[in-house]
N, C-alpha and C. Protein backbone atom coordinates (compact mmCIF):
# COMPACT_ATOMS: atom_id res chain seq x y z
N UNK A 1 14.61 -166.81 129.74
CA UNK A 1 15.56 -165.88 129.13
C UNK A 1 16.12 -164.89 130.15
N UNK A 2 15.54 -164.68 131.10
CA UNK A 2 16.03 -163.92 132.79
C UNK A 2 17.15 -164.12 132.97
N UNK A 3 17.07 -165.72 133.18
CA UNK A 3 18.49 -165.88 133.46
C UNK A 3 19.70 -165.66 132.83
N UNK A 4 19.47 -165.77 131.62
CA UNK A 4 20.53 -165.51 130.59
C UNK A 4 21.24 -164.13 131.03
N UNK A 5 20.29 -162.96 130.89
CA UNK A 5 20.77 -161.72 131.37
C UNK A 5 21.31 -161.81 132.60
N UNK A 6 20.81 -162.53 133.60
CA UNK A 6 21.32 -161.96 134.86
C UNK A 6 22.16 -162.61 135.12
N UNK A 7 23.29 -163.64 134.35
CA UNK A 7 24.44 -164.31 134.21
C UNK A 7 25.28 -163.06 133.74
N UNK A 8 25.28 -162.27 132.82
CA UNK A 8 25.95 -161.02 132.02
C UNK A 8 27.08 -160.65 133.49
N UNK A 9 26.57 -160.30 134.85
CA UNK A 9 27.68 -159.62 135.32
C UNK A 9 28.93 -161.15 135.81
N UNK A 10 28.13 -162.36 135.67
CA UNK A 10 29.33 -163.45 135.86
C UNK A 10 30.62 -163.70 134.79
N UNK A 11 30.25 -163.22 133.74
CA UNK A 11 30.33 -163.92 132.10
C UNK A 11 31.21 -162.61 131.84
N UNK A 12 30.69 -161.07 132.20
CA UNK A 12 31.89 -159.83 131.33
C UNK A 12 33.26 -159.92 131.77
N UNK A 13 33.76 -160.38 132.88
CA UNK A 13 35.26 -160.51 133.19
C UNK A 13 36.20 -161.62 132.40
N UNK A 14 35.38 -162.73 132.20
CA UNK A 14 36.63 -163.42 131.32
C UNK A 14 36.68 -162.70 129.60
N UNK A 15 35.99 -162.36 128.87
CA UNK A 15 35.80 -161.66 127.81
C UNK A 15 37.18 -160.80 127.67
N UNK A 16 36.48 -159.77 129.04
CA UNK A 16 37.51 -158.61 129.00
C UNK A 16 39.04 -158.90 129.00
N UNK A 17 39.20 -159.88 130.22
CA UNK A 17 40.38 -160.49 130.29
C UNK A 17 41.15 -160.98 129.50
N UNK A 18 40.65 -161.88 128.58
CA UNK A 18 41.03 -162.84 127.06
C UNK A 18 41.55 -161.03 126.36
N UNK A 19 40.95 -160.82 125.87
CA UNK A 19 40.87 -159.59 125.05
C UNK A 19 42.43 -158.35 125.56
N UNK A 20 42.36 -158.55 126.65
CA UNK A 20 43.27 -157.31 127.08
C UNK A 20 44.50 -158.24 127.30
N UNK A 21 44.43 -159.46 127.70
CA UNK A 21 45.82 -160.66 127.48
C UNK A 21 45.85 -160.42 126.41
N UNK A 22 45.57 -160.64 125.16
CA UNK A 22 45.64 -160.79 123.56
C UNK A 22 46.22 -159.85 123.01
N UNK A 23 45.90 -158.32 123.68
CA UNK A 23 46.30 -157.43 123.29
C UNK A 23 47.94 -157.30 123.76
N UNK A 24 47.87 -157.39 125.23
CA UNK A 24 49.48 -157.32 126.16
C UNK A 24 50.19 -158.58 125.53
N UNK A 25 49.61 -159.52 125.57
CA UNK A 25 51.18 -160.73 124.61
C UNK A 25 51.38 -160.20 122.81
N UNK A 26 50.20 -159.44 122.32
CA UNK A 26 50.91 -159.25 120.70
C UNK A 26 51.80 -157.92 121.15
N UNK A 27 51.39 -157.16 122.23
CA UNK A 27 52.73 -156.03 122.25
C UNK A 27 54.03 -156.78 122.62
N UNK A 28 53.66 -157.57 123.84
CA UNK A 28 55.02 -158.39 123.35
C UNK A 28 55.57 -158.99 122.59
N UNK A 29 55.21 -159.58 121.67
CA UNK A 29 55.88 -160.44 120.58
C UNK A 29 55.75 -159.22 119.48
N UNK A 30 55.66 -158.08 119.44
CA UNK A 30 55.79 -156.60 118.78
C UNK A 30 57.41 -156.41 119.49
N UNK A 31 57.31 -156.09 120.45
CA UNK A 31 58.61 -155.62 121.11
C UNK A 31 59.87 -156.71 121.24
N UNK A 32 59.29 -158.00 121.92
CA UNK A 32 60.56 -159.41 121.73
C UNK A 32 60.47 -159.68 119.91
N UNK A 33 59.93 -159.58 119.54
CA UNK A 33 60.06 -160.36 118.15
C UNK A 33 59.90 -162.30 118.38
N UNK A 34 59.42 -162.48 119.62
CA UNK A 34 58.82 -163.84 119.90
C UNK A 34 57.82 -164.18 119.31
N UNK A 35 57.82 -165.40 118.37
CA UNK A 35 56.07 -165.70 117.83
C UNK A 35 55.29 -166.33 119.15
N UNK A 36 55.67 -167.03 120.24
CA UNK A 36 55.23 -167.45 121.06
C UNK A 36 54.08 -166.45 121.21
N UNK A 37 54.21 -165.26 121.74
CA UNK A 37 53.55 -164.50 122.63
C UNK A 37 52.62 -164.10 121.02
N UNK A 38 52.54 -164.35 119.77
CA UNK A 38 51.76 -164.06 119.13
C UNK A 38 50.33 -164.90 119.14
N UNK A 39 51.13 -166.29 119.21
CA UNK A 39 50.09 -167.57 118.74
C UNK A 39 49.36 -167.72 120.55
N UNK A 40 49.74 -166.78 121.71
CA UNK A 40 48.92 -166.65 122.74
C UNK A 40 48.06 -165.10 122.48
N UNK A 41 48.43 -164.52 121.90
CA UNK A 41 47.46 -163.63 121.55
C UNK A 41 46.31 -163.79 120.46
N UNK A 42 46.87 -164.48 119.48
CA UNK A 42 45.39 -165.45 118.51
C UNK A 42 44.77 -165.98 119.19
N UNK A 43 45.07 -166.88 120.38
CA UNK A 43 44.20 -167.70 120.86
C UNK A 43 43.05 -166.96 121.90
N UNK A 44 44.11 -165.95 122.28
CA UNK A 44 43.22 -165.30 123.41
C UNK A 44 41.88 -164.37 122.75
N UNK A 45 42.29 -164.01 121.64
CA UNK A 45 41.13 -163.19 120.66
C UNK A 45 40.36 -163.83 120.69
N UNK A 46 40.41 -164.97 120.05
CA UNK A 46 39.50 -165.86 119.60
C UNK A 46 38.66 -166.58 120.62
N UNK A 47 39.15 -166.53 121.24
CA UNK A 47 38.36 -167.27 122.40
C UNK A 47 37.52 -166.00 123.20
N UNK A 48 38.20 -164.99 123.31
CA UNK A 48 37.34 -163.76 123.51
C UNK A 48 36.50 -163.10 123.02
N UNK A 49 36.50 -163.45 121.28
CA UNK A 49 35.35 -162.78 120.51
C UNK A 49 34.24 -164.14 120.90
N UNK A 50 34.45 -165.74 121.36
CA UNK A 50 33.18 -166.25 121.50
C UNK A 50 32.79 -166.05 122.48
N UNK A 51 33.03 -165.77 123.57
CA UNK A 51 32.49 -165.60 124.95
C UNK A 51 32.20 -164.12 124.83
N UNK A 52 32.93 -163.04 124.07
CA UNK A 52 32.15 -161.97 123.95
C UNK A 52 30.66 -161.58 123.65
N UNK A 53 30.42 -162.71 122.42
CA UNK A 53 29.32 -162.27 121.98
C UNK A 53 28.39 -162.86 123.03
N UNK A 54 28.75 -164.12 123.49
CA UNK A 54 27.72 -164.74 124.69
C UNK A 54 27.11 -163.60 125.35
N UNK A 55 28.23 -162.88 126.32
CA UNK A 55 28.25 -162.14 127.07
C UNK A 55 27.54 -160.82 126.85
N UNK A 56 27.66 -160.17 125.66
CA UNK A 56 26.71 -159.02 124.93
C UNK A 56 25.56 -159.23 124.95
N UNK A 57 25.18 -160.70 124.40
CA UNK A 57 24.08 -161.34 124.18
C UNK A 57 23.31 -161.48 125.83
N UNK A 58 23.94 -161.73 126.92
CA UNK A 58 23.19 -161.60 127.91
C UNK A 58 22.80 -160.26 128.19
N UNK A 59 24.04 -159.23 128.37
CA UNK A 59 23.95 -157.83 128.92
C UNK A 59 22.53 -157.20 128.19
N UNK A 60 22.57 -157.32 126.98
CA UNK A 60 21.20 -156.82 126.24
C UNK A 60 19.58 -157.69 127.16
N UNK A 61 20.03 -158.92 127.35
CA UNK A 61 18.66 -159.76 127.47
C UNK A 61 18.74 -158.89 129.23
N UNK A 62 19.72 -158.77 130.07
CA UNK A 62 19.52 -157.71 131.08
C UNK A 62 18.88 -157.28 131.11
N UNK A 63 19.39 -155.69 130.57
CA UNK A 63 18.80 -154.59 130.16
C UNK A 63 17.45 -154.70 129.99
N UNK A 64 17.06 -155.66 129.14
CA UNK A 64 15.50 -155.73 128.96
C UNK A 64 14.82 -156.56 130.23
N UNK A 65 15.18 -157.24 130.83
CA UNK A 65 14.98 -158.21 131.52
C UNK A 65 14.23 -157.43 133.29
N UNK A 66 15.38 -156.39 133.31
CA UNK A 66 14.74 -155.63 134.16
C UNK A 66 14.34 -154.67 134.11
N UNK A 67 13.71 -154.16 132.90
CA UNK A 67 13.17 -152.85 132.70
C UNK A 67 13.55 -151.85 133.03
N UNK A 68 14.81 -152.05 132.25
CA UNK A 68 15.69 -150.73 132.48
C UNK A 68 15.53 -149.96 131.74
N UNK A 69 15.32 -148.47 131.97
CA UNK A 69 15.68 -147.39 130.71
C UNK A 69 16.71 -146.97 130.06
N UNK A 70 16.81 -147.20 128.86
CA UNK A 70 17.29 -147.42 127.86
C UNK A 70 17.93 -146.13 127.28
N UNK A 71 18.17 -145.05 128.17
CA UNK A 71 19.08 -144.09 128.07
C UNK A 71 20.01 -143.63 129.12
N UNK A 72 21.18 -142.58 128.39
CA UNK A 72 22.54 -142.14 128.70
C UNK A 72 22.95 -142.96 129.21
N UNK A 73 24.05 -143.60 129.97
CA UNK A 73 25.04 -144.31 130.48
C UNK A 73 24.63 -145.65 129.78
N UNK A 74 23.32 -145.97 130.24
CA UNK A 74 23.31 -147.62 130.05
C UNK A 74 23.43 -147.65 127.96
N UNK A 75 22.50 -146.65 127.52
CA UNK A 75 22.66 -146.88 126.02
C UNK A 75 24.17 -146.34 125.63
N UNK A 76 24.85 -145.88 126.63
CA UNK A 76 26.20 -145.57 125.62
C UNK A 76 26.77 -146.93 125.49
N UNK A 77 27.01 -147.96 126.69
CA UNK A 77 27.44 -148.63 127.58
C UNK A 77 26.95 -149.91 126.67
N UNK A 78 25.98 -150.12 126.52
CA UNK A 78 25.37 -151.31 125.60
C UNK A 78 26.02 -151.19 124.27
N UNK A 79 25.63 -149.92 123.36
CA UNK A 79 26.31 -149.65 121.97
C UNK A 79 27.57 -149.72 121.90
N UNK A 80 28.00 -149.33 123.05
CA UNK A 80 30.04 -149.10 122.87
C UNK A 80 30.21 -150.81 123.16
N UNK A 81 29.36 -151.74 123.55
CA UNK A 81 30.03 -153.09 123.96
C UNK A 81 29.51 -153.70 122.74
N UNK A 82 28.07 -153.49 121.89
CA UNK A 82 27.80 -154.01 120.57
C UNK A 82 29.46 -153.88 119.79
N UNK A 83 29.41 -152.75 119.71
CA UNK A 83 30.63 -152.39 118.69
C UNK A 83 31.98 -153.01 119.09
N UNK A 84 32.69 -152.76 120.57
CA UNK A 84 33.41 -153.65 121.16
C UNK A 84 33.63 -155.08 120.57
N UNK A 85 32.29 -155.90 120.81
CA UNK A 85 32.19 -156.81 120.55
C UNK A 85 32.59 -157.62 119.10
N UNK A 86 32.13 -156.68 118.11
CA UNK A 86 32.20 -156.31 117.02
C UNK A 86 33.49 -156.42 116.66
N UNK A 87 34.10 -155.57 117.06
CA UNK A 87 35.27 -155.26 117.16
C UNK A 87 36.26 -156.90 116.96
N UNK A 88 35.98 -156.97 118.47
CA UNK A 88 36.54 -158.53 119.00
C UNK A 88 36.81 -159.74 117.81
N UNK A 89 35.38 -159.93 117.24
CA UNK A 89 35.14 -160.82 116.15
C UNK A 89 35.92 -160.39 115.06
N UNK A 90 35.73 -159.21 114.31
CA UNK A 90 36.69 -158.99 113.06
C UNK A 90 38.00 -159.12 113.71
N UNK A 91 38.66 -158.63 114.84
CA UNK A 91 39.93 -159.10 115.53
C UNK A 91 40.41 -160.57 115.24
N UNK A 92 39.66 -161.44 115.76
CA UNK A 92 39.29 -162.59 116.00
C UNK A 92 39.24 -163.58 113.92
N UNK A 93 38.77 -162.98 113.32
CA UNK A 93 38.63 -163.03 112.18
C UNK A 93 39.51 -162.94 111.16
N UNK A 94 40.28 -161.71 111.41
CA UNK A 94 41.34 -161.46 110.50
C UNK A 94 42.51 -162.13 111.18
N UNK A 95 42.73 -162.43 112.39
CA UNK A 95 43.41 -163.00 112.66
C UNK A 95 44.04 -164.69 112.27
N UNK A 96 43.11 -164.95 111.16
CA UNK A 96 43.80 -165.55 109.99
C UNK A 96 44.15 -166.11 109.33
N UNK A 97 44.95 -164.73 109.05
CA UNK A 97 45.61 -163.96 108.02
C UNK A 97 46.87 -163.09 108.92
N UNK A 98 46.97 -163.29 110.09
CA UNK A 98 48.09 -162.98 110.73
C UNK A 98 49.51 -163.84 110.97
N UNK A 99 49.48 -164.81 110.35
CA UNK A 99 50.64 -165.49 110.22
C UNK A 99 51.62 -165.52 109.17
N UNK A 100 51.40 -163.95 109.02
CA UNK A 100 52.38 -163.68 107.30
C UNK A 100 52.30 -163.90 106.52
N UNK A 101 50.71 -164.20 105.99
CA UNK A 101 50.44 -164.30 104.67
C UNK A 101 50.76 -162.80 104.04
N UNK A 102 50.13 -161.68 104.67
CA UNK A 102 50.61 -160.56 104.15
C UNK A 102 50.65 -159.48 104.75
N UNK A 103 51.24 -158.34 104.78
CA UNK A 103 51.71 -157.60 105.48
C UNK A 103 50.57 -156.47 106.03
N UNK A 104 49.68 -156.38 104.69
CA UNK A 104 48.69 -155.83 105.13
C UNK A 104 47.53 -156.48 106.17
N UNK A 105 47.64 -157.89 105.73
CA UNK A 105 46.77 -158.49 107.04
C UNK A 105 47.13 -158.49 108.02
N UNK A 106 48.12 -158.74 108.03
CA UNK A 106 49.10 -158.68 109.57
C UNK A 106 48.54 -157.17 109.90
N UNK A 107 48.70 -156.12 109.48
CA UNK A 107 48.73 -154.53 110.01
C UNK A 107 46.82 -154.41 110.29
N UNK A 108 46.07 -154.96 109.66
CA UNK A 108 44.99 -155.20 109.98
C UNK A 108 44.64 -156.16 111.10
N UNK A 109 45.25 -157.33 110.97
CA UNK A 109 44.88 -157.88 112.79
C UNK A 109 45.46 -157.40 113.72
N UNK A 110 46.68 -156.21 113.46
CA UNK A 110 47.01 -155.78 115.08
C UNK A 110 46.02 -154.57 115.15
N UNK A 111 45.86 -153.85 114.07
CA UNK A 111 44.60 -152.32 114.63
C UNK A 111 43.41 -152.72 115.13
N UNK A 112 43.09 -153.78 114.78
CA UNK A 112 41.82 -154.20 115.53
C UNK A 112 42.12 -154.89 116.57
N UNK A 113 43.26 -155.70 116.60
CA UNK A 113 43.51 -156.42 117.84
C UNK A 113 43.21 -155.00 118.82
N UNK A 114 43.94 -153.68 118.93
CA UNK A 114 44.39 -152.58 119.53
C UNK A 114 42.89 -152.10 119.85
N UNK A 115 42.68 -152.26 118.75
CA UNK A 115 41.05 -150.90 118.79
C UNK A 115 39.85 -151.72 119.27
N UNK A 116 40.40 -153.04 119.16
CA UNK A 116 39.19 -153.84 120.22
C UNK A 116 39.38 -154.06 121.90
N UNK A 117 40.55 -153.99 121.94
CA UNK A 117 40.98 -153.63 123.97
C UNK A 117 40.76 -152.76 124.43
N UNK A 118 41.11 -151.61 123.30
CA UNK A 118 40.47 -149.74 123.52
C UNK A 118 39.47 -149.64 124.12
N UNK A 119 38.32 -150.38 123.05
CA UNK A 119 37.02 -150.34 123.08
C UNK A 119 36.56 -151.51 124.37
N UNK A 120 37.00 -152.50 124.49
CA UNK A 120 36.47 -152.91 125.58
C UNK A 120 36.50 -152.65 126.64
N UNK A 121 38.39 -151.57 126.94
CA UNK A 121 38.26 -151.01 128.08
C UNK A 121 37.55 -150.08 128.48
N UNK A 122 36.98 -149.22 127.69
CA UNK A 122 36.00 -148.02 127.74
C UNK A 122 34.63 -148.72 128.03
N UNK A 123 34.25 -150.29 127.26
CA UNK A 123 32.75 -150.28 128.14
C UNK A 123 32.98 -150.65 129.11
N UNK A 124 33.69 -151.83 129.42
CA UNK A 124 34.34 -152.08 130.75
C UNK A 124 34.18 -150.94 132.09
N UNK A 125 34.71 -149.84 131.59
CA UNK A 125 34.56 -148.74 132.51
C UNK A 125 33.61 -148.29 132.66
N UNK A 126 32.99 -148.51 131.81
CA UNK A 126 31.09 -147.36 131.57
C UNK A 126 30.60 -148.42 132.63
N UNK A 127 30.45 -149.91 132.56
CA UNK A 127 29.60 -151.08 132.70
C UNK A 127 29.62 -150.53 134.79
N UNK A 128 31.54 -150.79 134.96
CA UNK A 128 31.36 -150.32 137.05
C UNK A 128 30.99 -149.08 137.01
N UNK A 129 30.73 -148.46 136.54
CA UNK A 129 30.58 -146.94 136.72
C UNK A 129 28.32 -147.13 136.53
N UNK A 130 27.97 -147.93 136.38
CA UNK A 130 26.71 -148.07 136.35
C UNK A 130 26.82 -148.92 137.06
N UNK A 131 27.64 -149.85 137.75
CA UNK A 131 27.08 -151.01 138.88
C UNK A 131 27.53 -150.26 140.22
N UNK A 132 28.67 -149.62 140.52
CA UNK A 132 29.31 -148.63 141.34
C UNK A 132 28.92 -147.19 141.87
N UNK A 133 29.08 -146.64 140.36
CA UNK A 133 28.83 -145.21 140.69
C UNK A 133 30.69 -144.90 140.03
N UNK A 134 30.12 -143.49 140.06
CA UNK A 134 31.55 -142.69 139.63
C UNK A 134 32.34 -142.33 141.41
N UNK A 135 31.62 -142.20 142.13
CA UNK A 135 32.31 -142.49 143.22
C UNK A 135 32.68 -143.31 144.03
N UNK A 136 32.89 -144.62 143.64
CA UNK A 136 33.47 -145.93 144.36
C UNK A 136 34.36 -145.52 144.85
N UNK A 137 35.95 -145.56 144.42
CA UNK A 137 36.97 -145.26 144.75
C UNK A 137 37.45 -143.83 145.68
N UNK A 138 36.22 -143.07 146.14
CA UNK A 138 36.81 -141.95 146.82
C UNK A 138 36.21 -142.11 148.25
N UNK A 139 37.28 -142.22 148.76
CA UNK A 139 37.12 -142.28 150.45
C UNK A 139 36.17 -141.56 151.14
């Protein structure tokens, strides 16, 4: 089960990626009025809420894996990617019901589409900021 976790830092970049494509092609097909760029944003959800949960599913077996302590950064960082994740799937889920069955579903798979990129970009950030440091980037 080691390994599982210590795959987590190979496995969080396509997740994130799927997820934040999904999000940038439904703003486009928001702004063009193209369905194209919609039915690449379903796909990209969806394929991002399964490799998400993979990926959660390692980061946790991590965490335990190397006896890490289990507070500030790393427990914000774990919970904000549970929920993330979370997120992803009901994204992923209601999505459907995004092909105009109804207007309210539609307005429900884009807030979560939205509030699940939010959220992934924020663990995303927590995750280098615990492999990095908050000072990577300063000369």
């Amino acid at each position: 089960m080691a390994l599982i976790g210590r795959l987590h830092p190979l496995l969080v970049h396509f997740p994130i990626a799927l997820v934040l494509i999904a999000a940038a092609a439904e703003g486009i097909a928001t702004v063009s009025g193209e369905w194209r760029w919609r039915t690449v944003a379903v796909a990209n959800v969806r394929i991002g809420a399964a490799f998400g949960l993979v990926t959660a599913f390692a980061g946790w077996r991590l965490a335990r894996a190397l006896g890490m302590d289990w507070t500030g950064a790393l427990a914000v960082h774990g919970w904000l990617g549970a929920i993330a994740t979370s997120a992803i799937a009901a994204a992923a889920l209601v999505s459907a019901g995004a092909d105009g069955r109804s207007r309210l579903e539609f307005l429900l798979y884009r807030v979560m589409l939205f509030a699940a990129a939010a959220l992934v970009a924020v663990t995303a950030h927590l995750g280098g900021l615990l492999v990095w440091g908050a000072d990577f980037l300063r000369l």
